[in-house]
Protein backbone atom coordinates (compact mmCIF):
# COMPACT_ATOMS: atom_id res chain seq x y z
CA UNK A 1 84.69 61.86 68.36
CA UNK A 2 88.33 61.85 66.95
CA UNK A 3 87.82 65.53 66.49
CA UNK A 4 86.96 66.32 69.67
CA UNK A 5 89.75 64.25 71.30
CA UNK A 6 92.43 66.14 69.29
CA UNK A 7 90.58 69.36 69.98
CA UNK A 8 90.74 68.99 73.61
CA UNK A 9 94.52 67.97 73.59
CA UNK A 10 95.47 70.70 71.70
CA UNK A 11 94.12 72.90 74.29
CA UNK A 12 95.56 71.41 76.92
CA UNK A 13 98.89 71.55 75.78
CA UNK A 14 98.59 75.29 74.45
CA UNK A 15 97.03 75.87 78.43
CA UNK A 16 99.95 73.84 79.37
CA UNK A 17 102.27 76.10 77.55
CA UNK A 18 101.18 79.04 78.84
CA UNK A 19 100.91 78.57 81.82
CA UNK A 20 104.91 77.44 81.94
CA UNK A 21 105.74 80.61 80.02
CA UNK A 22 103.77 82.37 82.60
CA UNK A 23 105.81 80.43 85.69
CA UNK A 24 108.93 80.89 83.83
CA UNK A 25 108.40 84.82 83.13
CA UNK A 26 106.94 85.59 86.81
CA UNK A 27 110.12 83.88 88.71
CA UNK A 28 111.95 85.41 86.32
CA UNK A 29 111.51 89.08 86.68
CA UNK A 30 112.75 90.92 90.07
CA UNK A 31 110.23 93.03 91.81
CA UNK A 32 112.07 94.49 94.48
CA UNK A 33 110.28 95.03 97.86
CA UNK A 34 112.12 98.29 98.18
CA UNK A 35 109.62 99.74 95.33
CA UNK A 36 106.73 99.12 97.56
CA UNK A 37 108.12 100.25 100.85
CA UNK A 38 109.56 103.45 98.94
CA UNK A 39 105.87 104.19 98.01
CA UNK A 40 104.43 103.05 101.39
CA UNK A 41 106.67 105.91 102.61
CA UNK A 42 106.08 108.03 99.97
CA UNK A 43 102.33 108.29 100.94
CA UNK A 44 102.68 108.24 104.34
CA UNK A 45 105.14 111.62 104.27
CA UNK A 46 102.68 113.28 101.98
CA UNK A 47 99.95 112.48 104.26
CA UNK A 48 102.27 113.72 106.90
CA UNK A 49 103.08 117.40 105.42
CA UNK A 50 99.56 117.49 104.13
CA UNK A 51 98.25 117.23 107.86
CA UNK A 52 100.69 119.97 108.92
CA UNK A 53 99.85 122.24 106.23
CA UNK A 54 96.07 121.95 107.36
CA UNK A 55 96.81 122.17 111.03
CA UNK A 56 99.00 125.37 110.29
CA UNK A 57 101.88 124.16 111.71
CA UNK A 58 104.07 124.98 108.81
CA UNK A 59 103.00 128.38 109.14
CA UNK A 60 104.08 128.18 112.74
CA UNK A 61 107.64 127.04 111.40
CA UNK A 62 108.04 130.27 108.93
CA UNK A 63 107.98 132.04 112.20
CA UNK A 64 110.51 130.10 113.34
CA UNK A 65 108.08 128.23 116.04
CA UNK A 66 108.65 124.43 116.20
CA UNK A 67 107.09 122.72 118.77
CA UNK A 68 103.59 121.53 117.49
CA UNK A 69 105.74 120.25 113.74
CA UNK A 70 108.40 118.81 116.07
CA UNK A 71 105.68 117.05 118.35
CA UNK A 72 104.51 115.88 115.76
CA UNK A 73 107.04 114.35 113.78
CA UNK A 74 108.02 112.97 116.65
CA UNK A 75 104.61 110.85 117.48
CA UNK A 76 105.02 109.12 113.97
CA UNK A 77 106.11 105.45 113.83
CA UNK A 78 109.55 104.15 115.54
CA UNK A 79 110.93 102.75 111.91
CA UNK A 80 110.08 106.24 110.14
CA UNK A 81 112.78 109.39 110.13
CA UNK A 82 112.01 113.23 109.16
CA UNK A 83 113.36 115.84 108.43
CA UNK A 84 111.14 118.69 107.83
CA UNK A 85 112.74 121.98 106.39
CA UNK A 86 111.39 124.84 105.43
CA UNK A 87 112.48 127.74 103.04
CA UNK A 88 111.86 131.20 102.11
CA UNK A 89 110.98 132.73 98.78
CA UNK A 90 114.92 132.91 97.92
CA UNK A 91 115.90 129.64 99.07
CA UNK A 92 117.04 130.59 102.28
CA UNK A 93 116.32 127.54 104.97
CA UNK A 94 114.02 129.41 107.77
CA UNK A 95 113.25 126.67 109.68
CA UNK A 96 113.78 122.66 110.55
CA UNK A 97 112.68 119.80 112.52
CA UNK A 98 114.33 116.39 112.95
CA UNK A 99 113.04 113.17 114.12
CA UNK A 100 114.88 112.82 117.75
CA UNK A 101 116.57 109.48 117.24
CA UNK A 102 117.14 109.30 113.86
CA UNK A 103 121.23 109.89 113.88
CA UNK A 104 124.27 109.24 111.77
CA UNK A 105 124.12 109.04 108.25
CA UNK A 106 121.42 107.85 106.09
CA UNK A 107 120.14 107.84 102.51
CA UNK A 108 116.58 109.65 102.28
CA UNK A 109 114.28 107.34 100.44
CA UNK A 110 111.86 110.07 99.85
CA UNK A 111 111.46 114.01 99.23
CA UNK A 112 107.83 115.36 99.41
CA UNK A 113 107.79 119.38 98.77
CA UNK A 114 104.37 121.39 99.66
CA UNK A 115 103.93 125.21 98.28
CA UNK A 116 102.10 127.51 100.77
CA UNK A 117 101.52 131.58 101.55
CA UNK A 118 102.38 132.74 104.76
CA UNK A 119 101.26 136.77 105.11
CA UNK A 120 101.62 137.31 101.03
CA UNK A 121 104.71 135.21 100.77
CA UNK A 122 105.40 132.43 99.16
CA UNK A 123 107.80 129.38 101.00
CA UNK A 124 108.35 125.78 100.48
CA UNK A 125 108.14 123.00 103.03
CA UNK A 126 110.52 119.97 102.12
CA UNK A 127 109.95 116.74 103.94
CA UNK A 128 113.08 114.27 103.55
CA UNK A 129 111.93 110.74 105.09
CA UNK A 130 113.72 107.24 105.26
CA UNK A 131 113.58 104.04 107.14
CA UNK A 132 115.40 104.03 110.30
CA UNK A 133 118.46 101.78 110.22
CA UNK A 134 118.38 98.97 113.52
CA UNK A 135 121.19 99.67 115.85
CA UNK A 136 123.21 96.62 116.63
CA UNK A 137 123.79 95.60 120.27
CA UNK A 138 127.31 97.28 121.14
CA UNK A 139 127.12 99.91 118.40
């Protein structure tokens, strides 16, 4: 019985032990929310270019037509900016849309790219998002 006793204090304590170490560690370590909202937006802007890749729309922009891309863009969430650009074999820019609204200067959280062949050439669509800043009353 005396065995038992000590056996079942000893656990407790090492459980008790833990556990603290556990607390301690967890409050401990910073886990920034900005990680999660950075991939939050991450997925959402590939999601984004993805659906205008397979509506054609970016195929539209190589020939410099931006309405359906800039419609849109523009239907997405009130706290989410774009900027779509989109560029040529050589680098050149050929086309870009910009979330109407989404002025001044800002840090872009997120880049997305997408690859795709528009009659037998190659371009790149670049999709720059970030989280649009709250304008203060009297700004």
């Amino acid at each position: 019985m005396k065995k038992a006793f000590v056996f079942t204090m000893d656990v407790l304590l090492a459980f008790l032990y833990a556990s603290t170490f556990i607390t301690v560690i967890y409050e401990n370590v910073p886990v920034s929310q900005d990680l999660y909202r950075d991939a939050m937006l991450y997925d959402y802007s590939l999601d984004l270019l993805t659906v205008m890749d397979k509506a054609g729309y970016l195929h539209e922009l190589s020939r410099r037509k931006l309405v359906n891309a800039q419609k849109l863009i523009s239907e997405t969430p009130e706290q989410y900016c774009f900027y779509l650009r989109i560029y040529d074999e050589s680098g050149d820019k050929v086309g870009m849309v910009k979330k109407h609204g989404c002025r001044g200067k800002h840090d872009v959280n997120v880049y997305v790219r997408r690859t795709f062949v528009h009659e037998g050439y190659p371009y790149t669509a670049e999709l720059g998002s970030w989280y649009k800043l709250k304008q203060l009353k009297g700004d």
